[in-house]
ModelCIF file with pLDDT and N, C-alpha, C, O atoms, coordinates in Angstrom:
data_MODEL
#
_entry.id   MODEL 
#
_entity.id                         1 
_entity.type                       polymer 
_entity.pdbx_number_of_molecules   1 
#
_entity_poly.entity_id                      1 
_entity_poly.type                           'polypeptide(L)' 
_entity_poly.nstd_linkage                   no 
_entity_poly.nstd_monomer                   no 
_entity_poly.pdbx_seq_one_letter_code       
;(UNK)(UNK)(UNK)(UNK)(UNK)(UNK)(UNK)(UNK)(UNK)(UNK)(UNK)(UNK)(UNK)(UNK)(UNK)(UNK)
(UNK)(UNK)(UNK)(UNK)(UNK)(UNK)(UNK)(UNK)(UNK)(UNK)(UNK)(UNK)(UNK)(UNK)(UNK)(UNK)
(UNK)(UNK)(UNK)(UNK)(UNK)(UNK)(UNK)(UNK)(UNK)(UNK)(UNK)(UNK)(UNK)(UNK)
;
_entity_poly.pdbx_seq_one_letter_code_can   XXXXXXXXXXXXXXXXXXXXXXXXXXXXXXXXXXXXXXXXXXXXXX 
_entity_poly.pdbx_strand_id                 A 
#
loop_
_entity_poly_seq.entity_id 
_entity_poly_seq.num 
_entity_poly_seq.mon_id 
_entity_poly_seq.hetero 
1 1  UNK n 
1 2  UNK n 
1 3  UNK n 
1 4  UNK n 
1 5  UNK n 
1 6  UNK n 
1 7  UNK n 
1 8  UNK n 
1 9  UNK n 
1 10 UNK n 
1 11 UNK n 
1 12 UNK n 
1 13 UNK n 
1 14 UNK n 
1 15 UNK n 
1 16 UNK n 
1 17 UNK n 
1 18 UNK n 
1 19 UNK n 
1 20 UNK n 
1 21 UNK n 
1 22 UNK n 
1 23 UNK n 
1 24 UNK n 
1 25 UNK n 
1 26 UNK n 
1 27 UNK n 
1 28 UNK n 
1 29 UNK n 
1 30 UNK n 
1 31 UNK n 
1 32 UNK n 
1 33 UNK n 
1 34 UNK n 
1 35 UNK n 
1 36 UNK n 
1 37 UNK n 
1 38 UNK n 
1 39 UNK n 
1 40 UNK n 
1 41 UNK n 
1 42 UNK n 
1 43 UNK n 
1 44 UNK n 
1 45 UNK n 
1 46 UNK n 
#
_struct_asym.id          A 
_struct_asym.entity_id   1 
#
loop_
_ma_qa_metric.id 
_ma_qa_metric.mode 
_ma_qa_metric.name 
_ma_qa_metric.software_group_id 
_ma_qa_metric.type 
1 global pLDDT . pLDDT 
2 local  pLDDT . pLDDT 
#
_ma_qa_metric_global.metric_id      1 
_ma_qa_metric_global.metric_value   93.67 
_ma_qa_metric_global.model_id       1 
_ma_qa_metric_global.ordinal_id     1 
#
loop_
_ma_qa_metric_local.label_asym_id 
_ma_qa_metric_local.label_comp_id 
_ma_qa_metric_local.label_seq_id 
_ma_qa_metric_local.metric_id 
_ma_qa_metric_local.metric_value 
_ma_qa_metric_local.model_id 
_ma_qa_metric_local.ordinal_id 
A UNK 1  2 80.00 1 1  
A UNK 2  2 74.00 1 2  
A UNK 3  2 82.00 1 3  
A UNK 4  2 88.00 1 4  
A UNK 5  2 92.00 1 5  
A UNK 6  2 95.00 1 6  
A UNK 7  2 96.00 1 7  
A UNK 8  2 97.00 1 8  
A UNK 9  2 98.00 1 9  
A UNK 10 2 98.00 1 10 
A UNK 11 2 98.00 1 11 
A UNK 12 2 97.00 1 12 
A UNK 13 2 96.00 1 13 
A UNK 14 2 88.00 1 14 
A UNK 15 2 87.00 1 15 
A UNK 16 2 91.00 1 16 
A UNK 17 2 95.00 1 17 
A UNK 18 2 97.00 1 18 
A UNK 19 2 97.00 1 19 
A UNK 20 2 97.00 1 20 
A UNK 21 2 97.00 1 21 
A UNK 22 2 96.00 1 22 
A UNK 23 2 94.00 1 23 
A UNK 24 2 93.00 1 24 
A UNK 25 2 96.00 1 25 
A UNK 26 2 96.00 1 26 
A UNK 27 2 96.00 1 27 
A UNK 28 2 95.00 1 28 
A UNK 29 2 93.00 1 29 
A UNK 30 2 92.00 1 30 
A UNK 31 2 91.00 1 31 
A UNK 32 2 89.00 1 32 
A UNK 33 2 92.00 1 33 
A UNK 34 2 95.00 1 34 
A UNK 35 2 95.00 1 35 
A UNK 36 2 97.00 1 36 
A UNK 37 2 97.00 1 37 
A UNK 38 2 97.00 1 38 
A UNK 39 2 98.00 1 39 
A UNK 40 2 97.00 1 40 
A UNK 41 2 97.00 1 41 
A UNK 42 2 96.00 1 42 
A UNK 43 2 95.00 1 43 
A UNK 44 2 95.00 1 44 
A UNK 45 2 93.00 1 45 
A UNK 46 2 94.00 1 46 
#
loop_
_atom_site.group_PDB 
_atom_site.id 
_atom_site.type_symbol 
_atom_site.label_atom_id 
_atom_site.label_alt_id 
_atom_site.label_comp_id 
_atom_site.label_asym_id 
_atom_site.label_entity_id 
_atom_site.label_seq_id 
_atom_site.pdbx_PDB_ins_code 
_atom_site.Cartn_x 
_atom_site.Cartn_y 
_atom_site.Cartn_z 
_atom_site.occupancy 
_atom_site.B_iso_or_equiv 
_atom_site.pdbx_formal_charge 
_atom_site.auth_seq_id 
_atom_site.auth_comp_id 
_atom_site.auth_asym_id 
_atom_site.auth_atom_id 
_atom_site.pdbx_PDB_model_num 
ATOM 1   N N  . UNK A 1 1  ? 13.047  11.073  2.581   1.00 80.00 ? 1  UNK A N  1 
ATOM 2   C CA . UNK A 1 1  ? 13.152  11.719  1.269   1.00 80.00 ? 1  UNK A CA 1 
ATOM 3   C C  . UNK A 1 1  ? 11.820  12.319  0.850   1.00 80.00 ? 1  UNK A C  1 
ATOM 4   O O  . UNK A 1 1  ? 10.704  11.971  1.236   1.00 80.00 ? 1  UNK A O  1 
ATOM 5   N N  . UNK A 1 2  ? 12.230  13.578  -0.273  1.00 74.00 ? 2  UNK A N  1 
ATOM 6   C CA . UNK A 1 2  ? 10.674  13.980  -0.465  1.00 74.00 ? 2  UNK A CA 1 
ATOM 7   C C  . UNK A 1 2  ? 10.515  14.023  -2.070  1.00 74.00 ? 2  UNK A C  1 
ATOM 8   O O  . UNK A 1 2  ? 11.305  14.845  -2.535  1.00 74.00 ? 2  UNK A O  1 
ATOM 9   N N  . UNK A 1 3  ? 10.011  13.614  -2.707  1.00 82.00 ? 3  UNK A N  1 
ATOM 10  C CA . UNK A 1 3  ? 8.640   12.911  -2.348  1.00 82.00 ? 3  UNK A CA 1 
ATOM 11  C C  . UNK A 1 3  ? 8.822   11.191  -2.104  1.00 82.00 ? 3  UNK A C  1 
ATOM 12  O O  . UNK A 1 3  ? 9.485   10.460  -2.839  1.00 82.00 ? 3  UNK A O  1 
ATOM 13  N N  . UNK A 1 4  ? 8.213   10.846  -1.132  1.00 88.00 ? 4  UNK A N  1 
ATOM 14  C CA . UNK A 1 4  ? 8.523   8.984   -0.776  1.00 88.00 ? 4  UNK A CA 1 
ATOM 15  C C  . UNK A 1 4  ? 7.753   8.735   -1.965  1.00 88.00 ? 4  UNK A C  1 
ATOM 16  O O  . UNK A 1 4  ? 6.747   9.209   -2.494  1.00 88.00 ? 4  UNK A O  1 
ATOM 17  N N  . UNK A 1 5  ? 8.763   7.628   -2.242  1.00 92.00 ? 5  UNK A N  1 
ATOM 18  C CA . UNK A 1 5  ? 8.074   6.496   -3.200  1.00 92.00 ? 5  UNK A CA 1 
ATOM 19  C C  . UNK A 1 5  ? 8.455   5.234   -2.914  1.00 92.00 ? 5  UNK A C  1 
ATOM 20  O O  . UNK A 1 5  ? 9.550   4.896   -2.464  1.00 92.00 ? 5  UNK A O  1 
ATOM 21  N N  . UNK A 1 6  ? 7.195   4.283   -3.281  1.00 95.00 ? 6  UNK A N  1 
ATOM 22  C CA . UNK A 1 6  ? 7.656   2.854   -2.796  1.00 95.00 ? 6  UNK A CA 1 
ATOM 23  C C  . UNK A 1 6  ? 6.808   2.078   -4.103  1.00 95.00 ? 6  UNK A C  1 
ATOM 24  O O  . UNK A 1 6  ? 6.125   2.577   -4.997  1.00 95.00 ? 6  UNK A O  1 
ATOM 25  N N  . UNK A 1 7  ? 7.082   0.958   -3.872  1.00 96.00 ? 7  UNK A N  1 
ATOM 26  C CA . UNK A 1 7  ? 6.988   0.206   -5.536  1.00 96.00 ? 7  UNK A CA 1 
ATOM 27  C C  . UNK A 1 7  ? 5.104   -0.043  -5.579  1.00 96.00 ? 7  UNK A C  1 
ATOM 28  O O  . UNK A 1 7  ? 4.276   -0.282  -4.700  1.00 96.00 ? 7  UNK A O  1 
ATOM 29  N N  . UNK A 1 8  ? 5.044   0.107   -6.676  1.00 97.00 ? 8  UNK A N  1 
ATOM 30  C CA . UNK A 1 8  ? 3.462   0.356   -6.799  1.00 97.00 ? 8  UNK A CA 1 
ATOM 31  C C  . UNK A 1 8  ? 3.122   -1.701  -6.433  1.00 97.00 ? 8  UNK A C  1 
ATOM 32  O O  . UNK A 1 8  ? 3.851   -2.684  -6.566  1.00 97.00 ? 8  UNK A O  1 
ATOM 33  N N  . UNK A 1 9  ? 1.865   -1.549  -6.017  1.00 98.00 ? 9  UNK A N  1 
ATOM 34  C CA . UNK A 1 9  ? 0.911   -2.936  -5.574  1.00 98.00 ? 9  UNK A CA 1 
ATOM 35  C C  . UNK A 1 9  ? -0.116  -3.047  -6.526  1.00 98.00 ? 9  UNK A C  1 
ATOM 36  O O  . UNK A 1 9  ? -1.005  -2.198  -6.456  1.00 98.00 ? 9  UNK A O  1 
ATOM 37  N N  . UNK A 1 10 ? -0.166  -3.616  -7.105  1.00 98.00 ? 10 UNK A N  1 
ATOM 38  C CA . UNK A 1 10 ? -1.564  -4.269  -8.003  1.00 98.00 ? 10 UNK A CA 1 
ATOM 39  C C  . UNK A 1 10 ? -2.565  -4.815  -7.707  1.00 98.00 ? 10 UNK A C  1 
ATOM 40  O O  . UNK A 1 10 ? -2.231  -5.845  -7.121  1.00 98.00 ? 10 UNK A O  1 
ATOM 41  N N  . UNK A 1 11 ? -3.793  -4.733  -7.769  1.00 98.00 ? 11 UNK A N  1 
ATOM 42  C CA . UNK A 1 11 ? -4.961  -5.797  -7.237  1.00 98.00 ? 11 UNK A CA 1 
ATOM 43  C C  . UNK A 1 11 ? -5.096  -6.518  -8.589  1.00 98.00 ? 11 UNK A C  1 
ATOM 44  O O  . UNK A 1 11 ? -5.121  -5.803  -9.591  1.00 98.00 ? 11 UNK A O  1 
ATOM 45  N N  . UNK A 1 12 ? -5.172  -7.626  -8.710  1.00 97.00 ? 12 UNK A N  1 
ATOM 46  C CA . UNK A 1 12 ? -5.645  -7.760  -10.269 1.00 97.00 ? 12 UNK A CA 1 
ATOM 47  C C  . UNK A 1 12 ? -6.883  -8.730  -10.015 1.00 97.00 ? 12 UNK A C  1 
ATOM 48  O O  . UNK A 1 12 ? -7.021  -9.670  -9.231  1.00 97.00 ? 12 UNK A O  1 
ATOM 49  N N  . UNK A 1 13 ? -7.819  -8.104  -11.057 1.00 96.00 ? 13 UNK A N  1 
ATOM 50  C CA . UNK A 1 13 ? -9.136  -8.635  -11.026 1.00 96.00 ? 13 UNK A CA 1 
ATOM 51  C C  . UNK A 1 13 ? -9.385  -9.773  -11.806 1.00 96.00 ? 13 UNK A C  1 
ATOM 52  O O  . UNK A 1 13 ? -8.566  -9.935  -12.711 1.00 96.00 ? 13 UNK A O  1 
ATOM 53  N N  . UNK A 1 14 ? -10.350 -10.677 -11.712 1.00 88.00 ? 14 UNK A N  1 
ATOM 54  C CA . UNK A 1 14 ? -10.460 -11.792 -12.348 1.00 88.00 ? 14 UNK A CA 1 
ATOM 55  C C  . UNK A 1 14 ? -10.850 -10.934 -13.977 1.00 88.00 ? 14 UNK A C  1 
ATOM 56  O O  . UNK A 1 14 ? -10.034 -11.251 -14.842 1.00 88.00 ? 14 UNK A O  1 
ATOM 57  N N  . UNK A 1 15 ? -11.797 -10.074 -14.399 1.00 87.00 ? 15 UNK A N  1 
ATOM 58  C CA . UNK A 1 15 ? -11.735 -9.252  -15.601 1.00 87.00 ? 15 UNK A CA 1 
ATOM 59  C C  . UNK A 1 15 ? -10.609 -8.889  -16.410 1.00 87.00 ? 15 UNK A C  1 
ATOM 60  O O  . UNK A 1 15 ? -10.630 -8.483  -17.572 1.00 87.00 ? 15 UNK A O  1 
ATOM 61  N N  . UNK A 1 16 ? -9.751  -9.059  -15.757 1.00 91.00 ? 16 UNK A N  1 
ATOM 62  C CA . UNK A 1 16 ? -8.160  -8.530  -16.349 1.00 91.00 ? 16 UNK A CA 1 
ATOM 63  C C  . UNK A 1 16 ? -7.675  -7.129  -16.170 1.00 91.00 ? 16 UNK A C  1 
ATOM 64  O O  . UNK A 1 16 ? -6.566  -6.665  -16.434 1.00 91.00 ? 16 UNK A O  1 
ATOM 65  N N  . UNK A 1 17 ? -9.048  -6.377  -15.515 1.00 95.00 ? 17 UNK A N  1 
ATOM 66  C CA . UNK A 1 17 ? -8.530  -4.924  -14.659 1.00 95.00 ? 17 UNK A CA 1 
ATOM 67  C C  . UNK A 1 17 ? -7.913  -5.161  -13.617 1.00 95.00 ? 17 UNK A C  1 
ATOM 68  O O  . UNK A 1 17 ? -7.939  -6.196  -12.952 1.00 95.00 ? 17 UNK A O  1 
ATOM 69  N N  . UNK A 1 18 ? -7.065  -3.772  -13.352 1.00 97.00 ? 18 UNK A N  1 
ATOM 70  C CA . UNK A 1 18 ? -6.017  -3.964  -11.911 1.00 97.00 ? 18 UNK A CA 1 
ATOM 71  C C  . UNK A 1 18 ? -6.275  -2.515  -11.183 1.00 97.00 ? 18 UNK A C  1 
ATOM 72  O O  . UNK A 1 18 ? -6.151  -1.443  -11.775 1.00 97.00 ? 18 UNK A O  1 
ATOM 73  N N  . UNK A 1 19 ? -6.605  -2.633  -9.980  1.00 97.00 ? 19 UNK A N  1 
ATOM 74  C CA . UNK A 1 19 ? -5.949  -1.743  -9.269  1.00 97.00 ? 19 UNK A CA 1 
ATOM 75  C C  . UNK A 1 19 ? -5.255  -1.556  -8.561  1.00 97.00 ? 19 UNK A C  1 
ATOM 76  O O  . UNK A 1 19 ? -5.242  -1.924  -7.386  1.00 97.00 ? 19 UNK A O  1 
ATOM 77  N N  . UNK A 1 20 ? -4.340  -0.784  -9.270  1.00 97.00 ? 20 UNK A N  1 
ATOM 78  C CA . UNK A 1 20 ? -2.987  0.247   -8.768  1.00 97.00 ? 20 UNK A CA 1 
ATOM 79  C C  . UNK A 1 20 ? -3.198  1.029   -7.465  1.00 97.00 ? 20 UNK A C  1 
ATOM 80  O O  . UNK A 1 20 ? -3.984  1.974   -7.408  1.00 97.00 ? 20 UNK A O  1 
ATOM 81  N N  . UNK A 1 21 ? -2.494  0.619   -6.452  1.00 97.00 ? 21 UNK A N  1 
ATOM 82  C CA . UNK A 1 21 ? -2.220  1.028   -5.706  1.00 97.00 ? 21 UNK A CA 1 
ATOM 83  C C  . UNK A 1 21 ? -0.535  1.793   -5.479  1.00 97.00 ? 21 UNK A C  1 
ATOM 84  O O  . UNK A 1 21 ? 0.492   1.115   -5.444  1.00 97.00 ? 21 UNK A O  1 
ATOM 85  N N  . UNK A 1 22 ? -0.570  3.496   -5.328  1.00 96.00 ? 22 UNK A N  1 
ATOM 86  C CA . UNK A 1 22 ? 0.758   4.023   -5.453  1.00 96.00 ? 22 UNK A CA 1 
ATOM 87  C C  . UNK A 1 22 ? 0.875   4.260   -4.064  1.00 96.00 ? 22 UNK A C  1 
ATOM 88  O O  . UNK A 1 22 ? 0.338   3.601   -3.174  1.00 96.00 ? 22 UNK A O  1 
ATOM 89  N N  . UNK A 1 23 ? 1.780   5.466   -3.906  1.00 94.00 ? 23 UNK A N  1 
ATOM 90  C CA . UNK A 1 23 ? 2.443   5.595   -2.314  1.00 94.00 ? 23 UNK A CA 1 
ATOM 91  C C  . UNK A 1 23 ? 0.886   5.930   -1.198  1.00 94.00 ? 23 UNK A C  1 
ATOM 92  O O  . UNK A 1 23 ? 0.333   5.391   -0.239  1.00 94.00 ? 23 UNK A O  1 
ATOM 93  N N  . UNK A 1 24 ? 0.749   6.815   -1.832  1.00 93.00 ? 24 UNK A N  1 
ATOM 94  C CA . UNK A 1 24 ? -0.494  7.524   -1.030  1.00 93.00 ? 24 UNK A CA 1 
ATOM 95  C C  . UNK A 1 24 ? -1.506  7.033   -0.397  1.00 93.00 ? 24 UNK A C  1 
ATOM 96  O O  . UNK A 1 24 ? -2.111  7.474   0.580   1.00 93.00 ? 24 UNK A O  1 
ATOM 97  N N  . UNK A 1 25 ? -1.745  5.553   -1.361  1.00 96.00 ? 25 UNK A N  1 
ATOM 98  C CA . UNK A 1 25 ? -2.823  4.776   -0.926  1.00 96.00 ? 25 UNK A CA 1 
ATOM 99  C C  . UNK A 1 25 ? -2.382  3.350   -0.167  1.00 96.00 ? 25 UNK A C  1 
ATOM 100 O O  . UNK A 1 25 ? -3.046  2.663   0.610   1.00 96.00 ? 25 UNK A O  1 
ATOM 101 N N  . UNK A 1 26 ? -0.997  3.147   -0.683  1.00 96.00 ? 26 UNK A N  1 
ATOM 102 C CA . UNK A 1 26 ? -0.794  1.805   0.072   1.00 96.00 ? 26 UNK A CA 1 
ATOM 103 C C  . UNK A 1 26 ? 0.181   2.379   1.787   1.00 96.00 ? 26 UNK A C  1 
ATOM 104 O O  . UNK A 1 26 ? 0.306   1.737   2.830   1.00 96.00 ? 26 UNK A O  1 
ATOM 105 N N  . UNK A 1 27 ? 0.715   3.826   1.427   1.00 96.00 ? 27 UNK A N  1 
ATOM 106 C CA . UNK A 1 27 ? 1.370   3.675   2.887   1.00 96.00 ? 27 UNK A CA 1 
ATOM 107 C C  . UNK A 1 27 ? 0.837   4.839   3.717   1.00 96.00 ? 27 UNK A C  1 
ATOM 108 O O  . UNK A 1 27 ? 0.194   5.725   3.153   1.00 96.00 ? 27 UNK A O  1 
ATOM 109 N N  . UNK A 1 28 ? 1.076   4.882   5.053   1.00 95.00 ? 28 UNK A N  1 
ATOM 110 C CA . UNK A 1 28 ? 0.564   5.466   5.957   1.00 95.00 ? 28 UNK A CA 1 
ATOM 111 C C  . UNK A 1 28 ? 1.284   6.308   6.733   1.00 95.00 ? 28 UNK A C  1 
ATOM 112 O O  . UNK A 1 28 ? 1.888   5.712   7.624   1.00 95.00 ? 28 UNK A O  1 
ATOM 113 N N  . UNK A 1 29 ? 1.484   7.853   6.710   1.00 93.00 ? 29 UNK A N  1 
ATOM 114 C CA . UNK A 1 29 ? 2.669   8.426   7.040   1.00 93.00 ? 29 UNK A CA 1 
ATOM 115 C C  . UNK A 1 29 ? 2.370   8.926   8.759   1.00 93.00 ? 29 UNK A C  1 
ATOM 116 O O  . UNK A 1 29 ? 1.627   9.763   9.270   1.00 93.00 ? 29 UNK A O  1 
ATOM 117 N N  . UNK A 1 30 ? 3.455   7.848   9.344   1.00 92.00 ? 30 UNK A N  1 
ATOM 118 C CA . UNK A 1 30 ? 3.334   8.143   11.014  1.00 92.00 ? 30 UNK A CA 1 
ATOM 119 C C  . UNK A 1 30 ? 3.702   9.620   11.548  1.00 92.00 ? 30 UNK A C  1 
ATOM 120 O O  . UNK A 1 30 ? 3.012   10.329  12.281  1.00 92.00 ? 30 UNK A O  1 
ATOM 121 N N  . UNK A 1 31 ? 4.878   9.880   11.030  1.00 91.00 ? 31 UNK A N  1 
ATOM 122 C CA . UNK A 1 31 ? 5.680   11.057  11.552  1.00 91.00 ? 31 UNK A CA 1 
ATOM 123 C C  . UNK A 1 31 ? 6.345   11.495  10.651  1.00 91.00 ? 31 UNK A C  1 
ATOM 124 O O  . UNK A 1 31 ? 6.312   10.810  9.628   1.00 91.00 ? 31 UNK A O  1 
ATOM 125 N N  . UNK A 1 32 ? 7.041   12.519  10.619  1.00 89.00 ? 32 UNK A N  1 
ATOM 126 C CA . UNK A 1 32 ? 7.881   13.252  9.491   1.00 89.00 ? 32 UNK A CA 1 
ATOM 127 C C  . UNK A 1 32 ? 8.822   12.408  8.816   1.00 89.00 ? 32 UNK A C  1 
ATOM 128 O O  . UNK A 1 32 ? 9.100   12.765  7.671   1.00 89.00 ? 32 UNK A O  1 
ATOM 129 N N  . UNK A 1 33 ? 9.479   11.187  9.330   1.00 92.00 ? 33 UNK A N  1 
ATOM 130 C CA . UNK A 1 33 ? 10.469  10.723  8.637   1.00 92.00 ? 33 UNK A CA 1 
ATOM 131 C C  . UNK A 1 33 ? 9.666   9.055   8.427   1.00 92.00 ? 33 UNK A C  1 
ATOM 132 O O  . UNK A 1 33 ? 10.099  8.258   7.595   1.00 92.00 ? 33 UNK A O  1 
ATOM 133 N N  . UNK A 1 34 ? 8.502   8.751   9.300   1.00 95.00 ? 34 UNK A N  1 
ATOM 134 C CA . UNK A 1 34 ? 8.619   7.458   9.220   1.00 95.00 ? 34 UNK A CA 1 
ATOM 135 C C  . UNK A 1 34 ? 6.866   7.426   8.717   1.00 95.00 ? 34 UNK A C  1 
ATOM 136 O O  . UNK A 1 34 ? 5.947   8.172   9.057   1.00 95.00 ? 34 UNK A O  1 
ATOM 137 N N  . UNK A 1 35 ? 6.881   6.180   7.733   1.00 95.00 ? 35 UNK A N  1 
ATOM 138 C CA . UNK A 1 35 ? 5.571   5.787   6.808   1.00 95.00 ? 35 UNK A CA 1 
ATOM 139 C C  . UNK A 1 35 ? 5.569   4.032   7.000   1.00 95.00 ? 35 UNK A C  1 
ATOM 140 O O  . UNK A 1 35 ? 6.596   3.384   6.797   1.00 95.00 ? 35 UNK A O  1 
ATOM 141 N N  . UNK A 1 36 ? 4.224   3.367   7.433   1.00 97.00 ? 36 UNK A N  1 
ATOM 142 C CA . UNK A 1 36 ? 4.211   2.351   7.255   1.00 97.00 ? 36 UNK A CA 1 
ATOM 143 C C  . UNK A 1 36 ? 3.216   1.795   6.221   1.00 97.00 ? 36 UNK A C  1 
ATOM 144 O O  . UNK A 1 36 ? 2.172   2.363   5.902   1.00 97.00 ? 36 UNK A O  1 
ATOM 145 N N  . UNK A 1 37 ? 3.751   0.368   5.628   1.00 97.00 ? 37 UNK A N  1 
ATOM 146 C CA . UNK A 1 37 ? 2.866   -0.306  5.031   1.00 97.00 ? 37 UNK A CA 1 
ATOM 147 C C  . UNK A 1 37 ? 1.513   -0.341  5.664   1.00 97.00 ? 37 UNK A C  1 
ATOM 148 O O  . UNK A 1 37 ? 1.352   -0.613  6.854   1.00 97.00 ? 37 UNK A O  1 
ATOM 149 N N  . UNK A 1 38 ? 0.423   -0.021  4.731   1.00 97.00 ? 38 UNK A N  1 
ATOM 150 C CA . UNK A 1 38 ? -1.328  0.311   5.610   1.00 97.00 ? 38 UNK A CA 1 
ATOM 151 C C  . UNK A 1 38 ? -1.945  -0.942  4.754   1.00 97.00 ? 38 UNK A C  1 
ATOM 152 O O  . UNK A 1 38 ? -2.734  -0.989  3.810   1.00 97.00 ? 38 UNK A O  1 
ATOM 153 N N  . UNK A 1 39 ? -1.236  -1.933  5.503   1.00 98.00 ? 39 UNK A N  1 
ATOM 154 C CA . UNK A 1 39 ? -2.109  -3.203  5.463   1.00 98.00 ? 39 UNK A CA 1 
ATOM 155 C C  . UNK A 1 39 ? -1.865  -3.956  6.581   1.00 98.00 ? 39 UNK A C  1 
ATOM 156 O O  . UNK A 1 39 ? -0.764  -3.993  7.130   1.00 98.00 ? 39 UNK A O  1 
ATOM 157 N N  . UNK A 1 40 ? -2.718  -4.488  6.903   1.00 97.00 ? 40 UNK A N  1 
ATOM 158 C CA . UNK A 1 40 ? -2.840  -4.895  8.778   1.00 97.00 ? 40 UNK A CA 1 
ATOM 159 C C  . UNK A 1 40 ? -3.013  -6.279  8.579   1.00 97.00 ? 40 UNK A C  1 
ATOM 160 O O  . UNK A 1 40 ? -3.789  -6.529  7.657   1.00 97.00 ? 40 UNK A O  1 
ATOM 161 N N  . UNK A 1 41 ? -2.353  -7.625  9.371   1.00 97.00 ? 41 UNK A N  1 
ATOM 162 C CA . UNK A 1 41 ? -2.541  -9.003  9.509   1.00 97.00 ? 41 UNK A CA 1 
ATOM 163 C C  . UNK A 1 41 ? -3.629  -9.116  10.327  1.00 97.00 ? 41 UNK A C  1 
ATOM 164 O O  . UNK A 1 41 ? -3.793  -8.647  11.453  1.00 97.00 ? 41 UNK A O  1 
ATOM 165 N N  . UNK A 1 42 ? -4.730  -10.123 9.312   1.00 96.00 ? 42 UNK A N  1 
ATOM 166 C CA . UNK A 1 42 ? -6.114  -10.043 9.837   1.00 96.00 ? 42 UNK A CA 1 
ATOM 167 C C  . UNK A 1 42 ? -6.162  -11.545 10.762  1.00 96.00 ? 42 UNK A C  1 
ATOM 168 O O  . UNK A 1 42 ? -7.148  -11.996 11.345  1.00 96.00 ? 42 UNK A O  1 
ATOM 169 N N  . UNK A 1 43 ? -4.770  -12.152 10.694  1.00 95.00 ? 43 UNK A N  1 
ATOM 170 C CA . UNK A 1 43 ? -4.930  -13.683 11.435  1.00 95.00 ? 43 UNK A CA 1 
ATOM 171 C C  . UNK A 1 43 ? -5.410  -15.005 11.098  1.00 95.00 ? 43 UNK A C  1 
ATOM 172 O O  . UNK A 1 43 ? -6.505  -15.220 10.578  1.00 95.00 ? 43 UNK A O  1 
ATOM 173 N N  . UNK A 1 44 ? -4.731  -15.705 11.347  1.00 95.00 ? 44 UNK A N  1 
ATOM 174 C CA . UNK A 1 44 ? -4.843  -17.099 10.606  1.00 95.00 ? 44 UNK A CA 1 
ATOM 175 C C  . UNK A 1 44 ? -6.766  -17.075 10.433  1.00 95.00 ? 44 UNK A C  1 
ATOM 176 O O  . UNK A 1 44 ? -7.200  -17.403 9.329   1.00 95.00 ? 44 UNK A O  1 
ATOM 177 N N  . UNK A 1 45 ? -7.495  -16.799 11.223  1.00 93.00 ? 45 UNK A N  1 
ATOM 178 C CA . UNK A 1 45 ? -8.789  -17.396 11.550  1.00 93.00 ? 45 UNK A CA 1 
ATOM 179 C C  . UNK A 1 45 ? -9.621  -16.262 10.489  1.00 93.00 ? 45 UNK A C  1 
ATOM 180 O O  . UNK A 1 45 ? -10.816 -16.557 10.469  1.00 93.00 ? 45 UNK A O  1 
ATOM 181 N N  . UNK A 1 46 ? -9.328  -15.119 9.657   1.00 94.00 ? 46 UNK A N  1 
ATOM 182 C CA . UNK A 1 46 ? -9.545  -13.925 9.347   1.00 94.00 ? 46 UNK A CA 1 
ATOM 183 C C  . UNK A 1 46 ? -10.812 -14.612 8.948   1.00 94.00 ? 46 UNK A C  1 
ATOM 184 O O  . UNK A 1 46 ? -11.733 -13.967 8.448   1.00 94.00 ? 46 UNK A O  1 
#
């Protein structure tokens, strides 16, 4: 679909600011039809 949208992500800060994360910044567009989540498992030991 155009334009993708997927549900916004929050950082929330100990201050009580948040950053918003929307499509652009949280997903990662592979190919014309397919976008992945652009957050990577850093492993139990991270």
């Amino acid at each position: 679909t155009t334009p993708f949208q997927v549900p916004r992500i929050d950082l929330k800060l100990a201050d009580g600011t948040i950053w918003k994360l929307f499509t652009a910044n949280s997903m990662k567009k592979i190919s014309a039809d397919v976008s992945c989540l652009a957050f990577v498992n850093g492993g139990d030991t991270a």
